[in-house]
Structures are given as structure tokens and as C-alpha cells.
Protein backbone atom coordinates (compact mmCIF):
# COMPACT_ATOMS: atom_id res chain seq x y z
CA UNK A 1 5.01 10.69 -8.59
CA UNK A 2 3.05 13.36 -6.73
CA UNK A 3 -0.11 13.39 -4.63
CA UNK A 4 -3.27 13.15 -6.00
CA UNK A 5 -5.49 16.14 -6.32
CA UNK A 6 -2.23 19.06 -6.51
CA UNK A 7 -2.03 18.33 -2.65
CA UNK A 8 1.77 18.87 -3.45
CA UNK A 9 2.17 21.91 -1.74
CA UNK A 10 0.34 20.99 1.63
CA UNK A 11 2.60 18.20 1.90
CA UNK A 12 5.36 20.33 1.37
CA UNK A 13 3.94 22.42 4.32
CA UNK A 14 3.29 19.97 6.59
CA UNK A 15 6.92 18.94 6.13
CA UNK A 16 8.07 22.29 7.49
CA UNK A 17 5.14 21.42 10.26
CA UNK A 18 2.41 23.29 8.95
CA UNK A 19 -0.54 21.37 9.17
CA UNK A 20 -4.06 22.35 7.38
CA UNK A 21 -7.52 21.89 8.17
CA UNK A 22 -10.82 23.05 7.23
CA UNK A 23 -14.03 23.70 9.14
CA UNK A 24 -16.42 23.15 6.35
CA UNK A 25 -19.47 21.11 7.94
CA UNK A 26 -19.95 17.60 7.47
CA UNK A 27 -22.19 17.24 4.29
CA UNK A 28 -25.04 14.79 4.27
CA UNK A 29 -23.29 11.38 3.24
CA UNK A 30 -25.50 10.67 0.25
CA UNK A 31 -27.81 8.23 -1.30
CA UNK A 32 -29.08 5.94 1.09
CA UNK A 33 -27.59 2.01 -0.08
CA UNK A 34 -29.95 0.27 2.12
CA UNK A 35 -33.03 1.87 -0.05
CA UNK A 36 -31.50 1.16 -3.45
CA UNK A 37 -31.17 -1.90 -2.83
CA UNK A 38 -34.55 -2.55 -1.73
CA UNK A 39 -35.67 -0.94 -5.20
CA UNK A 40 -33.23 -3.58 -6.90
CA UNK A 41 -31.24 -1.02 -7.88
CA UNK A 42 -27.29 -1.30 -7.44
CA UNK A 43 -25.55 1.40 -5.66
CA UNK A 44 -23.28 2.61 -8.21
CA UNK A 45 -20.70 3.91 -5.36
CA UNK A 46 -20.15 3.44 -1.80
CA UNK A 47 -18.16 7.44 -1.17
CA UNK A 48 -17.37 6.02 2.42
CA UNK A 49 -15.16 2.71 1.24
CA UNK A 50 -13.09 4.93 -1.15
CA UNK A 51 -9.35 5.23 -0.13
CA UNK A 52 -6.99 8.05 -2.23
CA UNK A 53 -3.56 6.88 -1.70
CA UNK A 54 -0.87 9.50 -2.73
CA UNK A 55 2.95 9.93 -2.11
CA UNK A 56 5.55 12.20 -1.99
CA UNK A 57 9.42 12.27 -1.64
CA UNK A 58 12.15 15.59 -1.52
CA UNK A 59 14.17 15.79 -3.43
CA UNK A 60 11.56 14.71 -6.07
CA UNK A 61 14.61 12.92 -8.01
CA UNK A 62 14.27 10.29 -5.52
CA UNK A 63 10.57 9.40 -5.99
CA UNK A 64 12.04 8.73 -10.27
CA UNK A 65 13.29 5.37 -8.63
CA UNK A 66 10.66 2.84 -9.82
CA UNK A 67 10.98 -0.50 -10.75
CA UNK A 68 9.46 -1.22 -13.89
CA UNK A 69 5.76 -0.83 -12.85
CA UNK A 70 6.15 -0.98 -8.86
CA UNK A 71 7.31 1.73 -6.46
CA UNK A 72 8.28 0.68 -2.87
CA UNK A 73 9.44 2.20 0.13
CA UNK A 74 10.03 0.76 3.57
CA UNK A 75 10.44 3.25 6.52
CA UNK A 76 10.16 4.20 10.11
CA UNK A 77 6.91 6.44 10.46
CA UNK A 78 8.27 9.32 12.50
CA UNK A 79 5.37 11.68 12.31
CA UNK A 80 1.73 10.37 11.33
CA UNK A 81 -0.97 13.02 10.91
CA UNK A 82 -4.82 11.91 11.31
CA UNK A 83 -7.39 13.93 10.15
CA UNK A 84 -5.39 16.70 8.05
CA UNK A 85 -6.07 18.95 4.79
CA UNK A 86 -9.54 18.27 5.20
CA UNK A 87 -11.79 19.01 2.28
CA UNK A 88 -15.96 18.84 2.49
CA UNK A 89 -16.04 15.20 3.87
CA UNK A 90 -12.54 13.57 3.33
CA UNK A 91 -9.53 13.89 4.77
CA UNK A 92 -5.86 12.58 5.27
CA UNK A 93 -4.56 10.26 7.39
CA UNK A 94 -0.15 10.58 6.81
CA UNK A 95 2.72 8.19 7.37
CA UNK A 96 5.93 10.88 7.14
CA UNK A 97 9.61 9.46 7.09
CA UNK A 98 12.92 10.99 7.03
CA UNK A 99 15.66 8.83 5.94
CA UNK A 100 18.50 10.87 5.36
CA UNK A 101 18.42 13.54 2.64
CA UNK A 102 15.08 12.29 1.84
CA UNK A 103 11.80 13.28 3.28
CA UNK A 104 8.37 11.77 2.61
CA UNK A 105 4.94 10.74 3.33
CA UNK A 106 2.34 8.10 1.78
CA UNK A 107 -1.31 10.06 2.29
CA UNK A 108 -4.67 7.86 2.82
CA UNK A 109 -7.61 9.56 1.95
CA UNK A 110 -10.48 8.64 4.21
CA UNK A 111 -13.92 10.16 4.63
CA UNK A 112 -14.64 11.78 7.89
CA UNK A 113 -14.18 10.76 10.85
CA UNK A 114 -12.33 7.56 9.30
CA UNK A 115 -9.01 7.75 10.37
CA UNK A 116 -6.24 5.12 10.06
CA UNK A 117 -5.26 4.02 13.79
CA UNK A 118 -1.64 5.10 15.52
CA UNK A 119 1.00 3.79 13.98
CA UNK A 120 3.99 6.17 14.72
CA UNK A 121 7.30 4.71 15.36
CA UNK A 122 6.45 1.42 13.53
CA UNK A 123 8.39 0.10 10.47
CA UNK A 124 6.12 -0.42 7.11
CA UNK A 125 6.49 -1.45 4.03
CA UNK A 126 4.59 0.09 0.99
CA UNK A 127 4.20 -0.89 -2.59
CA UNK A 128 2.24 0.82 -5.26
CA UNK A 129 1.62 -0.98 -8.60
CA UNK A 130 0.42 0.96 -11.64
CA UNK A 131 0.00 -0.79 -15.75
CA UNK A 132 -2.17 -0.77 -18.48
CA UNK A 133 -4.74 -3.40 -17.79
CA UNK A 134 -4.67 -6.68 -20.06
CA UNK A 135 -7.79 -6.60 -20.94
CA UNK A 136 -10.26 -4.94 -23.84
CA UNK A 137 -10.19 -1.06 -23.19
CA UNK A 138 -12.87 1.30 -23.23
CA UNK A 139 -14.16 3.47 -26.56
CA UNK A 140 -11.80 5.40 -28.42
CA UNK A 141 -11.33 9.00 -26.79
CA UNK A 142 -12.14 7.74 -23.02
CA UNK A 143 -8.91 6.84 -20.17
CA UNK A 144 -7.18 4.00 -20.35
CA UNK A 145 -8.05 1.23 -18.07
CA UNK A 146 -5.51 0.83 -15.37
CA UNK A 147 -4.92 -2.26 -13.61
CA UNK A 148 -3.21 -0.80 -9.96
CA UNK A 149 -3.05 -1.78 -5.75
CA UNK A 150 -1.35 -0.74 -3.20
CA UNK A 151 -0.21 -2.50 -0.09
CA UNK A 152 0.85 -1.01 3.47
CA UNK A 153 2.29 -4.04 5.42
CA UNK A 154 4.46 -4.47 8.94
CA UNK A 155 8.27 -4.88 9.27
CA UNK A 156 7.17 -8.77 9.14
CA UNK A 157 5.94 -8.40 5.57
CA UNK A 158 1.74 -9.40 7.18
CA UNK A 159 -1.09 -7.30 5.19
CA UNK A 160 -1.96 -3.85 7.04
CA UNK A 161 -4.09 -2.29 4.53
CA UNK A 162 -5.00 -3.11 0.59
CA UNK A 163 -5.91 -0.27 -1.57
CA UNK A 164 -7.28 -1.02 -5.02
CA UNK A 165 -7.93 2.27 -6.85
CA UNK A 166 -9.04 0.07 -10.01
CA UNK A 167 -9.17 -3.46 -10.66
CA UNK A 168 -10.52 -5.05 -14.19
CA UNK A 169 -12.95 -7.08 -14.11
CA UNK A 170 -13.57 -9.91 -17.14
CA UNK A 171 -16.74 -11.29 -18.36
CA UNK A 172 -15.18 -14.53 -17.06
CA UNK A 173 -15.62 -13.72 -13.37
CA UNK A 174 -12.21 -12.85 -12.86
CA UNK A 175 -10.84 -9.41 -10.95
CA UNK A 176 -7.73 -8.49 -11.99
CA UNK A 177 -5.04 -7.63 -9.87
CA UNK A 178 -1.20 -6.87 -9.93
CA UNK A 179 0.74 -9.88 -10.19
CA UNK A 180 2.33 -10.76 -7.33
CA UNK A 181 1.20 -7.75 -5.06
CA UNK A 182 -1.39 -9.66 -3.00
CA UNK A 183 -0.50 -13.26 -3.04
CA UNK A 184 -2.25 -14.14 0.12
CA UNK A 185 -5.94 -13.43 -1.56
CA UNK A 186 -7.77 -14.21 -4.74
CA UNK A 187 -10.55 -12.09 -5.89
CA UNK A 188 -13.65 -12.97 -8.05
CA UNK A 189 -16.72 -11.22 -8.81
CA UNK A 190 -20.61 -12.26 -9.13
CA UNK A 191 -23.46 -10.86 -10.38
CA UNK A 192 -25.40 -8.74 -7.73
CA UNK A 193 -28.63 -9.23 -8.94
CA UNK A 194 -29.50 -5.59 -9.47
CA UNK A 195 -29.96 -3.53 -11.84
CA UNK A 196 -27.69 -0.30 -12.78
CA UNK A 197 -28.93 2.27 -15.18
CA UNK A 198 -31.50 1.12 -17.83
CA UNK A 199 -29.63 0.19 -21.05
CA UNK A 200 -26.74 -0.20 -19.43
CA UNK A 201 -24.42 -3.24 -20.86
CA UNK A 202 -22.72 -3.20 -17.15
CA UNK A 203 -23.57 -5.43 -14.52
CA UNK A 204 -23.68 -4.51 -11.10
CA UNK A 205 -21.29 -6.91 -8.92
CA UNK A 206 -20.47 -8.03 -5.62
CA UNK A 207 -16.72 -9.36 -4.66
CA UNK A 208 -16.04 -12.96 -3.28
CA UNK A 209 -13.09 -12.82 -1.59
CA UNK A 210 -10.89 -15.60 -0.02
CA UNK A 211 -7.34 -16.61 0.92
CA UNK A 212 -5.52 -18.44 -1.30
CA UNK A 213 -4.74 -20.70 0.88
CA UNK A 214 -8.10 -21.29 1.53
CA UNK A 215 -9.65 -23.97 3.95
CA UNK A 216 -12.88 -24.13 4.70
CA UNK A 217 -13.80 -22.13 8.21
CA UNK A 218 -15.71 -18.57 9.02
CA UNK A 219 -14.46 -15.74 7.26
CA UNK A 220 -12.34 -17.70 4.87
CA UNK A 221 -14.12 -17.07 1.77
CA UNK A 222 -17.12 -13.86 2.27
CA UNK A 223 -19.12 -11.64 -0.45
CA UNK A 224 -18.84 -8.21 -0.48
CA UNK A 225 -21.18 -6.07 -2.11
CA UNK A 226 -20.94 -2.13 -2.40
CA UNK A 227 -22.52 -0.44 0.22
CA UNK A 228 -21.82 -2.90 3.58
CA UNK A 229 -18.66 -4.03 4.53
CA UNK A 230 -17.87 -7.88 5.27
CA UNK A 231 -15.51 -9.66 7.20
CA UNK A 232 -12.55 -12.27 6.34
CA UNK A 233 -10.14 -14.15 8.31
CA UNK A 234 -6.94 -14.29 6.91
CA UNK A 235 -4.08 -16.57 8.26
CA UNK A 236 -6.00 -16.16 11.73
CA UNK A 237 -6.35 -12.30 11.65
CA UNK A 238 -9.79 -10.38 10.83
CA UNK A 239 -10.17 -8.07 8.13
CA UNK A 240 -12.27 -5.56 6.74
CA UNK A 241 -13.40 -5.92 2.95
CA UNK A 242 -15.03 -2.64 2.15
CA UNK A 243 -16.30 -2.54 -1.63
CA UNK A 244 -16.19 1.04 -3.40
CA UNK A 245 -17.55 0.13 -6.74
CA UNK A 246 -18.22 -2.90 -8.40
CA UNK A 247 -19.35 -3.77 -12.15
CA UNK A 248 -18.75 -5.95 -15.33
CA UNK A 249 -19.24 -5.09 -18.97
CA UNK A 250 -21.18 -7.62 -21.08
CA UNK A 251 -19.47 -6.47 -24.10
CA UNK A 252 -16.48 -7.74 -23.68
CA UNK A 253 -14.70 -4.61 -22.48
CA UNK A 254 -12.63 -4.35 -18.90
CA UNK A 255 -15.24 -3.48 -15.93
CA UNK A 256 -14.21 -2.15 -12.75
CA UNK A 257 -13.86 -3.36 -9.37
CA UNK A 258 -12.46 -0.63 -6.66
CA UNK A 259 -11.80 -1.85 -2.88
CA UNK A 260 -9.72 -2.32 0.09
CA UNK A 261 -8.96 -4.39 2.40
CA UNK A 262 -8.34 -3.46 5.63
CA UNK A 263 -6.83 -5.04 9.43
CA UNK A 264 -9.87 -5.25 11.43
CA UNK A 265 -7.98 -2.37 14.23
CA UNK A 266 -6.69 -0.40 11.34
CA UNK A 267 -9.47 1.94 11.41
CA UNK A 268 -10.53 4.07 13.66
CA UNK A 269 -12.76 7.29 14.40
CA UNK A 270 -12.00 10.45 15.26
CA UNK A 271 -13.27 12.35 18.21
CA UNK A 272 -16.95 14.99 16.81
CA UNK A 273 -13.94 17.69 18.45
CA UNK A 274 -11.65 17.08 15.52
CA UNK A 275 -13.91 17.57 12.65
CA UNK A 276 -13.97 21.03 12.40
């Protein structure tokens, strides 16, 4: 299991402590949400709530071990880079571990100047879960729908940071996730009430999201629509639902939800002096 986007050999640079960076300006951030929606038109994605999550072990014989489906690793963070291989608007924020003969690093690909906030030195827990979704698949010829999370959580097993690079959604409401990854939250999607392209058989959606133990109080149960980010309380701490993409299919077929779920402090910004 590599990193996404043939970052491979950056990693492998930083891990002889070479770090990268570019000084590309800042492109504009895109469409403006705020507008489409005031058209009735959904906002088919939200760039700045997308999170890449990649990883990398050497040896690479030690990244083969994965149970079944799951991959997990929990380590001391001895070096964390923030704000590194930057390309046009996104960069890296690092968690590197040595444990032994193996050396590695889970990457979180943020868009500038989101960074994720200081955690050297502190022992985390990480668990990425990849499958073929059980739901109706796409046409013949296109990529299979995955269902897949990640979770970054502290040595006392409590949620950091939820990365869902693609969750099925179901014409029944529901938003599928990996069994048994994210116990503390249940998912379900409604219709946004706008409108995506025009003959489109997709719906645009928003997220309701709530703890599964949930009692009524604020932030126990919010909606989350792409394009604003909203806030839940989970076993007494805040989070940060941020909604990348959100749809159903009226046909029958998987749609797609992508989004995180975030510690309220977990994300910070870096300094104008660092983007470059």
C-alpha cells in the first residue's frame, strides 16, 4: 500500500530528512457555494473538505500485513511535518514513526493553509478500511464502487479525525460505512433540495449525522450539506463535520457520500509565511 498520487519517492526523501515544498501561488479557490446555492443549484464538490489519506512503511514487506480488509498501525509520532510537498493548493500534513526496522508515515492531504494541529510525541492509532461496496455498482466499463474510512484516534482509543474517501449511499437513506470502524456515529443522508445537472438521475444530498448513542441535546444530531461545515458533540467533545461531496442515484445504483469528521482543535492554519 503506497501513497496516493506516486508521492512514494518524497516520502522516501523526507525519511532521509529531505523535505519538499513548492512556491506555486495560491490559486483562486473556485466556484463560489454560497451563489449556487442561491441559484438552487447543488455544489457538486466542496475542494476545501477533501482529505487524501496515504501511507507508507520500509521495508514495503511490512505494509503486506493486512487483515482481511483493514490495515492498522498504532505508533509514537516522532516527526510530524505540516505543510510539506505542496502542490497548487494542497498539501501534506505527516505523522512519521520508527519502530524498529520499520519506518513510516500516514500523509493527510489538506488544502492550504489547513494543517492538522501538533501532535508530535503522542501515541495514535490508525485504521484504514478498503471493500467492494454492497450495493448496485455503476455501468459496465466505469470503477468499482468502494465502500472505505479511515480513523486517526488517541492512545485511549477517542475519535481524532474520520476520513471517508467514499461512502455508498442507498436510495433508502442509508450511508454506508465500514462495519465496525466508526461505532460511535451513524450516518444518513437527505435530499438537499437542489438540483445537480439537468437530466441527471442523482440527487444532490446533505448528511445527518449523530451519535449512536444519541440523546437529545445541541450538537447531538446536525445536517451537513457540501459547502459549510457543521458542528456535533460527541460524548461531550465538539467536532467538525465537513461534507466533500454528497449524492444519491434514483436508479437504484450506489451514490456517493465523501466526508470527515474532524476534533474541533484538530485543525489548524498555517502562518501566510509558510505558503510559499
Amino acid at each position: 500500500m503506497g501513497w496516493a498520487r506516486g508521492a512514494v519517492g518524497l516520502f522516501l526523501a523526507s525519511l532521509t530528512g529531505c523535505q519538499v515544498k513548492c512556491s506555486e501561488p495560491i490559486p483562486d479557490a473556485g466556484r463560489d457555494l454560497a451563489a449556487l446555492q442561491r441559484e438552487g443549484r447543488c455544489a457538486d464538490v466542496w475542494r476545501a473538505a477533501q482529505v487524501d489519506v496515504a501511507f507508507k512503511e520500509v521495508p514495503e514487506d511490512a505494509a503486506q500485513q493486512r487483515a482481511g480488509t483493514r490495515l492498522e498501525r498504532r505508533f509514537t509520532i516522532a516527526r510530524q511535518l505540516r505543510g510539506a510537498y505542496r502542490h497548487e493548493d494542497r498539501w501534506a500534513s505527516v505523522l512519521e514513526y520508527d519502530a524498529g526496522r520499520v519506518r513510516g508515515g500516514v500523509s493527510y492531504t489538506l488544502q492550504v493553509p489547513d494543517v492538522l494541529a501538533d501532535l508530535e510525541g503522542r501515541v495514535v492509532q490508525w485504521t484504514s478500511h478498503r471493500e467492494s461496496a454492497p450495493c448496485p455498482t455503476k455501468e459496465d466499463g466505469e470503477l468499482p464502487v468502494l465502500l472505505s474510512g479511515d480513523t486517526l484516534r488517541d492512545a485511549q482509543g477517542r475519535l481524532l479525525l474520520l476520513t471517508v474517501p467514499n461512502a455508498p449511499t442507498t436510495t433508502a437513506g442509508d450511508v454506508l460505512l465500514p462495519e465496525g470502524l466508526v461505532p460511535e456515529l451513524r450516518v444518513r443522508w437527505e435530499d438537499a433540495g437542489c438540483e445537480l445537472a439537468e437530466g441527471s438521475h442523482e440527487l444532490g444530498a446533505q448528511l445527518q449525522v449523530r451519535a449512536a448513542k444519541h440523546t437529545p441535546g445541541p450538537g447531538s444530531l446536525v445536517a451537513a450539506p457540501v459547502g459549510a461545515p457543521a458542528r456535533l458533540t460527541l460524548d461531550g467533545v465538539r467536532y467538525v463535520v465537513r461534507v466533500a461531496r454528497a449524492t444519491a442515484d434514483m436508479r437504484g445504483r450506489c451514490g456517493q457520500a465523501v466526508f470527515s469528521v474532524m476534533r474541533e482543535d484538530l485543525l489548524e492554519q498555517a502562518p501566510p509565511a509558510s505558503w510559499k
